[in-house]
C-alpha atoms as a PDB file:
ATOM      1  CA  UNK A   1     -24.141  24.619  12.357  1.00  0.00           C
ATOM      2  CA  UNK A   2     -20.729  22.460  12.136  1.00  0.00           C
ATOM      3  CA  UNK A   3     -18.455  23.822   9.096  1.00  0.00           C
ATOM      4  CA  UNK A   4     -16.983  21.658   7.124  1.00  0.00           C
ATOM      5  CA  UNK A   5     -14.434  22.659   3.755  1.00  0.00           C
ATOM      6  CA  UNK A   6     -14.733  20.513   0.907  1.00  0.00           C
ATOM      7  CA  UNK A   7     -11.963  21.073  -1.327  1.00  0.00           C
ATOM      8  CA  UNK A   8     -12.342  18.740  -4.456  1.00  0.00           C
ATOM      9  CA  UNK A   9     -12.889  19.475  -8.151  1.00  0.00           C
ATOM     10  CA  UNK A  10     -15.077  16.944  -9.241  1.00  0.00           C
ATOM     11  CA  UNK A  11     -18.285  18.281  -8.766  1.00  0.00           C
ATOM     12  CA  UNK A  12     -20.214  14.611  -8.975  1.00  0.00           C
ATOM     13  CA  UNK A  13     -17.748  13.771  -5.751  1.00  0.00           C
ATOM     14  CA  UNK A  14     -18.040  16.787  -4.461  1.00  0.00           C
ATOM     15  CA  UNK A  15     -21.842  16.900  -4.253  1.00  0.00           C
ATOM     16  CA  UNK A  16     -21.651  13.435  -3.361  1.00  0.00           C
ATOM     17  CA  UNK A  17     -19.700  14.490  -0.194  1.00  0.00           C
ATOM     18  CA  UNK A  18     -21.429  17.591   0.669  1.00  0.00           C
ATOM     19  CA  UNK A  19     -25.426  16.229   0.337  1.00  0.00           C
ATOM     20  CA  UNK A  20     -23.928  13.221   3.234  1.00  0.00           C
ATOM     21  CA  UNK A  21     -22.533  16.135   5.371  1.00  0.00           C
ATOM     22  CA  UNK A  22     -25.769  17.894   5.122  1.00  0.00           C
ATOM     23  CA  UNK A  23     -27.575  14.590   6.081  1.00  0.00           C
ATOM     24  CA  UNK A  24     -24.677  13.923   9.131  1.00  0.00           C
ATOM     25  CA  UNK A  25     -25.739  17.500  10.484  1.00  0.00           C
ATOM     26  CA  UNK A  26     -22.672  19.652   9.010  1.00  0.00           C
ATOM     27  CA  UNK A  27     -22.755  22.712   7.104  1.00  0.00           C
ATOM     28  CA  UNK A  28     -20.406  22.147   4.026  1.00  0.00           C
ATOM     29  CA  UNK A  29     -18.823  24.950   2.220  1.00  0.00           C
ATOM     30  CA  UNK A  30     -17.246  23.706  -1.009  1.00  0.00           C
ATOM     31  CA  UNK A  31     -14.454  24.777  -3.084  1.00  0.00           C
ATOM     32  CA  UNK A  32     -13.062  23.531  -6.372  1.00  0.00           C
ATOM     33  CA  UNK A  33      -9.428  25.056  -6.403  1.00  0.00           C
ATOM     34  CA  UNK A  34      -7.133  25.787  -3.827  1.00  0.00           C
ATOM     35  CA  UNK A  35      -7.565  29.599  -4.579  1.00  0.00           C
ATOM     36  CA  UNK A  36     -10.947  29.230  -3.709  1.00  0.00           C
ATOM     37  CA  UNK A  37     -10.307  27.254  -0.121  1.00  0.00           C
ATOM     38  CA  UNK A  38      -8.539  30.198   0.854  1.00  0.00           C
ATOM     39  CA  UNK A  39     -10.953  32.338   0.103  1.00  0.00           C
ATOM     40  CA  UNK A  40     -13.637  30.106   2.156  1.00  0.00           C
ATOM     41  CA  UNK A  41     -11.482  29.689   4.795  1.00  0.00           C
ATOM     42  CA  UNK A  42     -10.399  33.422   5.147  1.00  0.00           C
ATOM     43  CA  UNK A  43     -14.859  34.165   4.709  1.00  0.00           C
ATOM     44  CA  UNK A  44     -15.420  31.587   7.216  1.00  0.00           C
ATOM     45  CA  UNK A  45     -12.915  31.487   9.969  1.00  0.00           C
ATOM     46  CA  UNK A  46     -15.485  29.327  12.092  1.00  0.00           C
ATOM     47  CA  UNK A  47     -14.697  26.063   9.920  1.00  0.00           C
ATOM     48  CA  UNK A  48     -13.217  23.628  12.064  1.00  0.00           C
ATOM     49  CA  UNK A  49     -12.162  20.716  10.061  1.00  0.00           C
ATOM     50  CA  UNK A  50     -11.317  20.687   5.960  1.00  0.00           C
ATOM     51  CA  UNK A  51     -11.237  17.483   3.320  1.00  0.00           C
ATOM     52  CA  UNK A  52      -8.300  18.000   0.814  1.00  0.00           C
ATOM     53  CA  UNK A  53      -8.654  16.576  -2.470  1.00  0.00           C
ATOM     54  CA  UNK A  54      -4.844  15.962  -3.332  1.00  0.00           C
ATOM     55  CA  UNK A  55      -5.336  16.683  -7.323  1.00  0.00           C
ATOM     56  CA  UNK A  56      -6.729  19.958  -8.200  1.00  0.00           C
ATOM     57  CA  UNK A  57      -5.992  22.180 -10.857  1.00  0.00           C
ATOM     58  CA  UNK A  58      -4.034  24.695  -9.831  1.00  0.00           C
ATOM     59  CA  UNK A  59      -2.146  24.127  -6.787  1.00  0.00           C
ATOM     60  CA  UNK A  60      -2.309  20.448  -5.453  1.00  0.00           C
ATOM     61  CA  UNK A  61      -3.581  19.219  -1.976  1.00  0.00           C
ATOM     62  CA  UNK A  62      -0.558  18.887  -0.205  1.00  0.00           C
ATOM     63  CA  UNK A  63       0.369  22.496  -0.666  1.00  0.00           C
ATOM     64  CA  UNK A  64      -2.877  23.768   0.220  1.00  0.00           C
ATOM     65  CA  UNK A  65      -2.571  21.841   3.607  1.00  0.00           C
ATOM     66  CA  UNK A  66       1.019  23.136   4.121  1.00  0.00           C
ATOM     67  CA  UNK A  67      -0.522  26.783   3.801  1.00  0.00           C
ATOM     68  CA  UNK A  68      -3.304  26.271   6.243  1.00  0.00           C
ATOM     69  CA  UNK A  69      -1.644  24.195   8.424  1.00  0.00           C
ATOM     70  CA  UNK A  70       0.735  27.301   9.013  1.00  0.00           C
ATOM     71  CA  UNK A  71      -1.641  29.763   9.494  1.00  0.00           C
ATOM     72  CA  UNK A  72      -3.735  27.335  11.577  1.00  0.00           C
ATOM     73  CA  UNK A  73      -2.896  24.570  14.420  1.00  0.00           C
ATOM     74  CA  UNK A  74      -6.244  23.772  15.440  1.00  0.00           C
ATOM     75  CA  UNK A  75      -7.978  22.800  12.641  1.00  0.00           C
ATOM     76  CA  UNK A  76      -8.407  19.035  11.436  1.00  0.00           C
ATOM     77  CA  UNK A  77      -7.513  18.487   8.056  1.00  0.00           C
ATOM     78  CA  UNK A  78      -8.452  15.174   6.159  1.00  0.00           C
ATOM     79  CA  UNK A  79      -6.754  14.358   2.648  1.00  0.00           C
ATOM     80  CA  UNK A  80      -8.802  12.483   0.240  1.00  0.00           C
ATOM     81  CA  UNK A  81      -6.786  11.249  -2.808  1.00  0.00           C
ATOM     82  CA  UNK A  82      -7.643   8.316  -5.162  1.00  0.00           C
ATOM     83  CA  UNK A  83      -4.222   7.246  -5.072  1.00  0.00           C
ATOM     84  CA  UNK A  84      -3.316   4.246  -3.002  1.00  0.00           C
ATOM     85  CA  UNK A  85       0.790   4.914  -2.958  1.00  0.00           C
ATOM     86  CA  UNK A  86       1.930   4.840   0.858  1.00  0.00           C
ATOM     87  CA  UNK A  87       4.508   8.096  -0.028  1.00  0.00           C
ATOM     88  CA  UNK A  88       0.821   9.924  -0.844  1.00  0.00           C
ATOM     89  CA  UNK A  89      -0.796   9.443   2.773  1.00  0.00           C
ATOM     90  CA  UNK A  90       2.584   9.812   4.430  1.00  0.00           C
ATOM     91  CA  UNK A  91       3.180  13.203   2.866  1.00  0.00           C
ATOM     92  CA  UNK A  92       0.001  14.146   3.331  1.00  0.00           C
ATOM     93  CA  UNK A  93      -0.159  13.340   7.154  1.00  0.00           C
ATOM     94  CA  UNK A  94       3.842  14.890   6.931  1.00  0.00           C
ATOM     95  CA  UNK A  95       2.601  18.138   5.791  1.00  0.00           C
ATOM     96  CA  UNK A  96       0.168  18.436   7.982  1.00  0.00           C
ATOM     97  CA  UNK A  97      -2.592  16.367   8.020  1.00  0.00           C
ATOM     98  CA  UNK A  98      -4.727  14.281  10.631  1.00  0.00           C
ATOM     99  CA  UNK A  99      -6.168  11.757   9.082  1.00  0.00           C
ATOM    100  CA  UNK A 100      -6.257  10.607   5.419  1.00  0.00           C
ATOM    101  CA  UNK A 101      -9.501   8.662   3.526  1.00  0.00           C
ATOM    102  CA  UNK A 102      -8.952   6.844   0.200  1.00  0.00           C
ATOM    103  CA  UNK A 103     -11.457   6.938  -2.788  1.00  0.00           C
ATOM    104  CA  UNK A 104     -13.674   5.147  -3.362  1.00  0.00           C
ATOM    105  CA  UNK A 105     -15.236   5.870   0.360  1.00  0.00           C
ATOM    106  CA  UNK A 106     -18.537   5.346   2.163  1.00  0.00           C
ATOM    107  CA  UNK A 107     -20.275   8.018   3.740  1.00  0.00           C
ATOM    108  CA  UNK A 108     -20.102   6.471   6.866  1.00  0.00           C
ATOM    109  CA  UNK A 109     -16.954   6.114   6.947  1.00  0.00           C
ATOM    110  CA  UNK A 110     -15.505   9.681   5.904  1.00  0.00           C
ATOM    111  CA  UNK A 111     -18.570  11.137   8.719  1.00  0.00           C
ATOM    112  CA  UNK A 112     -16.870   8.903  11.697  1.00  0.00           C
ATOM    113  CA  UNK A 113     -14.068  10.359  10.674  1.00  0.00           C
ATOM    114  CA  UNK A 114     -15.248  14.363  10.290  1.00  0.00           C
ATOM    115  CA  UNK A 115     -16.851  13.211  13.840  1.00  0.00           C
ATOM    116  CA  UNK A 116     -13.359  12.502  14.895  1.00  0.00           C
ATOM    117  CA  UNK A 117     -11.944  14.973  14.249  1.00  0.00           C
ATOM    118  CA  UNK A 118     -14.766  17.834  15.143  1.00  0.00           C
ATOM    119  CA  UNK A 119     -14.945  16.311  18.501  1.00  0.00           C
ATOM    120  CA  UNK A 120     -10.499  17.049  18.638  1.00  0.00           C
ATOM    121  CA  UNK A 121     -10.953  20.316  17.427  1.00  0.00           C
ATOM    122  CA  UNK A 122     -12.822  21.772  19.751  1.00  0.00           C
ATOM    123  CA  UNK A 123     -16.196  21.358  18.848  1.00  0.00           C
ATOM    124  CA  UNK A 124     -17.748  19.161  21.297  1.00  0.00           C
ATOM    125  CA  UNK A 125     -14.660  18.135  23.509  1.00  0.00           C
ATOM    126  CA  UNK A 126     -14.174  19.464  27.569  1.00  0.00           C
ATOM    127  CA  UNK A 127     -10.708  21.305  27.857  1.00  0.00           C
ATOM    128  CA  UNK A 128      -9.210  20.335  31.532  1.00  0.00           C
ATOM    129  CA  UNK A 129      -8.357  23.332  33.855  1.00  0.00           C
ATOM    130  CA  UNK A 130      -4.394  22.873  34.539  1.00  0.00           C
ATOM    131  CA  UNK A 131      -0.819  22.376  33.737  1.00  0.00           C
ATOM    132  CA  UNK A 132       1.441  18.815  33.490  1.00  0.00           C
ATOM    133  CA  UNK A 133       5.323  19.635  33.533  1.00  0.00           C
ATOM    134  CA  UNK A 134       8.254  17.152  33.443  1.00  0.00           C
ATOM    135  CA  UNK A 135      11.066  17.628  32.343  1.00  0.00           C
ATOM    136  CA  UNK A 136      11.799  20.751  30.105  1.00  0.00           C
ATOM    137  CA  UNK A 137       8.068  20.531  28.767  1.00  0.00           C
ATOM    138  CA  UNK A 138       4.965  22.351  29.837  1.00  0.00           C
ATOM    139  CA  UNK A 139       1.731  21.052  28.776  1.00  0.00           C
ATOM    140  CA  UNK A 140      -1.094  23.917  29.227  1.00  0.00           C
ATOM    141  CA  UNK A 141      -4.256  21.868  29.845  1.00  0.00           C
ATOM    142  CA  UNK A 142      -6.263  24.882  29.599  1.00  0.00           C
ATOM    143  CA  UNK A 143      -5.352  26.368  26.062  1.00  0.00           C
ATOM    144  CA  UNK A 144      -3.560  23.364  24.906  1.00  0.00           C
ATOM    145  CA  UNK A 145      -0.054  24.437  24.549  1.00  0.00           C
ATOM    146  CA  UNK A 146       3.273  23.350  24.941  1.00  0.00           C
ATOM    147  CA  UNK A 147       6.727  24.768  26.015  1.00  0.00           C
ATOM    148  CA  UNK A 148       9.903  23.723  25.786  1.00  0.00           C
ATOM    149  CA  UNK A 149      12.469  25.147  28.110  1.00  0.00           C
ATOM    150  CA  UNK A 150       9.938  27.892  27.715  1.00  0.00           C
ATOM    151  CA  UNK A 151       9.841  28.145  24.266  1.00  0.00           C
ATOM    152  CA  UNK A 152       6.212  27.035  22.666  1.00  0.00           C
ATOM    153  CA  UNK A 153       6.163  24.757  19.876  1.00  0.00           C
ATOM    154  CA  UNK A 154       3.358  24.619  17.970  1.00  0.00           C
ATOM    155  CA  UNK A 155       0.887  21.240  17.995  1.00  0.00           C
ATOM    156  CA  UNK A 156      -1.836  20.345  15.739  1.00  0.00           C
ATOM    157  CA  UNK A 157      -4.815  19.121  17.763  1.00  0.00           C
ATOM    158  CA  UNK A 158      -3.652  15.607  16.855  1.00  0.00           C
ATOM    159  CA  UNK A 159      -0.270  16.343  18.553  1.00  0.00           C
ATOM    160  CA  UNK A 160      -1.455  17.639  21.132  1.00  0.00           C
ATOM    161  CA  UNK A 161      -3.909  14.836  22.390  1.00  0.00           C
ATOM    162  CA  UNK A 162      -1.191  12.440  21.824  1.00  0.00           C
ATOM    163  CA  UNK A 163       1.539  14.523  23.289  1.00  0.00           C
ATOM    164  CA  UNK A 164      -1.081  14.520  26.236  1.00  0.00           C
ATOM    165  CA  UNK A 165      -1.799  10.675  26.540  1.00  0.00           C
ATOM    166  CA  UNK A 166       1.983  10.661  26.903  1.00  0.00           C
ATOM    167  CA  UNK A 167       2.988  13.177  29.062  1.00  0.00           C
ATOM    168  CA  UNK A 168      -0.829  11.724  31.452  1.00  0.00           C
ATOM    169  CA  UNK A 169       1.271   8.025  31.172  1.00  0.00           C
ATOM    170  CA  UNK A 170       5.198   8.892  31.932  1.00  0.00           C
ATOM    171  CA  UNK A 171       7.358   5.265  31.628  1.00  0.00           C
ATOM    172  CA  UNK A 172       4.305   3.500  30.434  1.00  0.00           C
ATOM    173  CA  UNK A 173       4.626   1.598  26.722  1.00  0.00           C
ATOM    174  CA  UNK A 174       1.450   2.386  24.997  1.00  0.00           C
ATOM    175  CA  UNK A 175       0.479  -0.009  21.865  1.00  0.00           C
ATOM    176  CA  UNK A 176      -0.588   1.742  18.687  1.00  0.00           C
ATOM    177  CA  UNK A 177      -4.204   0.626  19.431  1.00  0.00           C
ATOM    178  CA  UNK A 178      -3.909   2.634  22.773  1.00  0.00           C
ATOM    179  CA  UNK A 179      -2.278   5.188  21.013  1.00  0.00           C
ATOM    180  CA  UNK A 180      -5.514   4.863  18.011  1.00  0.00           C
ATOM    181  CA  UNK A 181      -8.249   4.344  21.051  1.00  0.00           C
ATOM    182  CA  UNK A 182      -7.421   7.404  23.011  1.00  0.00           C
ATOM    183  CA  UNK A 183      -6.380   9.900  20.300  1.00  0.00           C
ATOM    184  CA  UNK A 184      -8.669   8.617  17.531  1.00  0.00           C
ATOM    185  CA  UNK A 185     -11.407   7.166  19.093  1.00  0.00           C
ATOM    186  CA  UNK A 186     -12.790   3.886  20.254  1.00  0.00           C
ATOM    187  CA  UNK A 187     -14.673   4.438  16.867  1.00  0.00           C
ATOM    188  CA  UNK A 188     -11.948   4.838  13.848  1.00  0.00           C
ATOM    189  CA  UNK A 189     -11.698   2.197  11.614  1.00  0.00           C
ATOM    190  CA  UNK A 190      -8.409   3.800   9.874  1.00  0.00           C
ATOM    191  CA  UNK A 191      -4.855   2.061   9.535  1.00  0.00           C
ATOM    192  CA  UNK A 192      -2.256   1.688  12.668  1.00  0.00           C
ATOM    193  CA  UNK A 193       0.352   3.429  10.726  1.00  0.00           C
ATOM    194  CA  UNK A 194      -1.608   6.585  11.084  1.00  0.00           C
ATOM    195  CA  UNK A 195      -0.325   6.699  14.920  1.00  0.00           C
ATOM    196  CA  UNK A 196       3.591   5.793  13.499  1.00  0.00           C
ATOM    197  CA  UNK A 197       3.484   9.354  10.887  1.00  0.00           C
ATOM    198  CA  UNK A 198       1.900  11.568  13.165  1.00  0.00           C
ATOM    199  CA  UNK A 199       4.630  10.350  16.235  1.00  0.00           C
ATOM    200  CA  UNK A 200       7.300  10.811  13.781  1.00  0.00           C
ATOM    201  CA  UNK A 201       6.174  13.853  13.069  1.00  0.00           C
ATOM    202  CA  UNK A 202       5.590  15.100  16.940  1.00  0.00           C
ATOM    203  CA  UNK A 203       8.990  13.787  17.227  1.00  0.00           C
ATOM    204  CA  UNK A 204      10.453  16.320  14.666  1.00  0.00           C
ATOM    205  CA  UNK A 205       9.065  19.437  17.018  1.00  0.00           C
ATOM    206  CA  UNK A 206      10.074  18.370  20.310  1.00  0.00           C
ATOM    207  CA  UNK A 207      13.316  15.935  19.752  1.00  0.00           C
ATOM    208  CA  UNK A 208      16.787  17.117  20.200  1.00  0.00           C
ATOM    209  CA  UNK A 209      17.985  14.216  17.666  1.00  0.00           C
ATOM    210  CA  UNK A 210      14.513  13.207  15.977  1.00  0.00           C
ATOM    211  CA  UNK A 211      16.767  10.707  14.557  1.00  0.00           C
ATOM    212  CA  UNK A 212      17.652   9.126  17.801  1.00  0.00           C
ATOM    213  CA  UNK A 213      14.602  10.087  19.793  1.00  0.00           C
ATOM    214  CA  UNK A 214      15.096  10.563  23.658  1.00  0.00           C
ATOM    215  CA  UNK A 215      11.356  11.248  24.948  1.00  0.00           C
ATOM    216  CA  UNK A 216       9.338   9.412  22.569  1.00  0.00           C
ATOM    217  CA  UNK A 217      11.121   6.047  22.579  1.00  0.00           C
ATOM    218  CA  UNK A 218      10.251   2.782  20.366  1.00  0.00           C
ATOM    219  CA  UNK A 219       9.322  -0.357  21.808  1.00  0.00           C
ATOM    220  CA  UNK A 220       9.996  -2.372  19.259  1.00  0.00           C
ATOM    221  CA  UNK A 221       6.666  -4.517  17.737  1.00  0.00           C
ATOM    222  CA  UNK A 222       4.200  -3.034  20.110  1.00  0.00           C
ATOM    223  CA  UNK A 223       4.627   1.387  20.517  1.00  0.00           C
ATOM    224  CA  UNK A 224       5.863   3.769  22.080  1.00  0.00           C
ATOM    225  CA  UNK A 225       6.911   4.797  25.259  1.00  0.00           C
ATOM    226  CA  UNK A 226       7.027   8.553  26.966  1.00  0.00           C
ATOM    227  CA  UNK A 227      10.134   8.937  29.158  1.00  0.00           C
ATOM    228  CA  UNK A 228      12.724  11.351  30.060  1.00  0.00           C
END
């Protein structure tokens, strides 16, 4: 069965979440501190995708996905927080983060997005046989990597598929709903800006300047544009 974290320490939400993973088909293993997320995620190394409460009470959300995200490109993380402040999904998605769902939630919504991700991560998606290179970069399509005047640089599944949709569409601008369609799916009902903080932070890996960006260009009111 598909393993999913839940990392929250209200138990009513918690069992809320959990008894509409169990009903979506996924096999939730909880956790009420980050302490005990490690401990889940070291006795279940199969888990594929985690939800991040943001307040917990001993080390918060953000740090636990900074910890993870280090030991662990592939997985896809989701932050839940009942905080609506833009600097709280921003540094969540800046720390590491794919996606980002804000309480109160429906089921429905915080499944399509597990579904999402699961689908990214490995779990039902077909990995392509073969290699795209411009420029200094080298995208493995096989085992999803990428080089940089040979050195790798590590990608989050997120980056990856969006590093892809670039480097598949050289000199073409791509809107942030292409971006959202391709990366995302046809599917997510989440906000534009998710594309914008997960670009800047691809951007921060494979820039020279990330402050004056060279491959990942801005066209100004629509997206972005992959050039070199």
């Amino acid at each position: 069965m598909k393993k999913v974290l839940v990392l929250e320490d209200e138990t009513s939400i918690r069992s809320f979440v959990v008894i509409n993973l169990k009903r979506a088909g996924y096999e939730a293993i909880e956790a009420g501190t980050g302490a005990e997320a490690f401990e889940q995620l070291k006795a279940n190394p199969d888990i594929k995708v985690a939800i991040l409460d943001i307040m917990l009470p001993d080390i918060d959300g953000f740090e636990v996905c900074r910890k993870i995200r280090a030991s662990d490109p592939h997985i896809g993380i989701i932050m839940l927080t009942a905080r609506t402040q833009e600097m709280d999904k921003v540094t969540g998605l800046m720390t590491g983060a794919d996606d980002y769902v804000t309480k109160p939630f429906s089921p429905a919504e915080l499944t399509a997005r597990i579904d999402a991700l699961y689908r990214r991560t490995g779990g039902t998606e077909q990995y392509d046989t073969g290699e795209i290179v411009q420029g200094p970069f080298r995208l493995n399509t096989r085992n999803r990597t990428l080089e940089k005047s040979g050195v790798r640089i590590k990608l989050t599944q997120v980056e990856y598929a969006i590093m892809k949709m670039f480097m598949d569409n050289p000199g073409k601008a791509l809107s942030r709903e292409d971006i959202l369609n391709t990366v995302w799916g046809r599917d997510y009902f989440g906000e534009l800006k998710i594309a914008d903080v997960n670009i800047r932070r691809l951007r921060i890996k494979i820039e020279d300047d990330p402050t004056n960006p060279s491959f990942i260009t801005t066209v100004w009111g629509y997206g972005y544009k992959w050039g070199l």
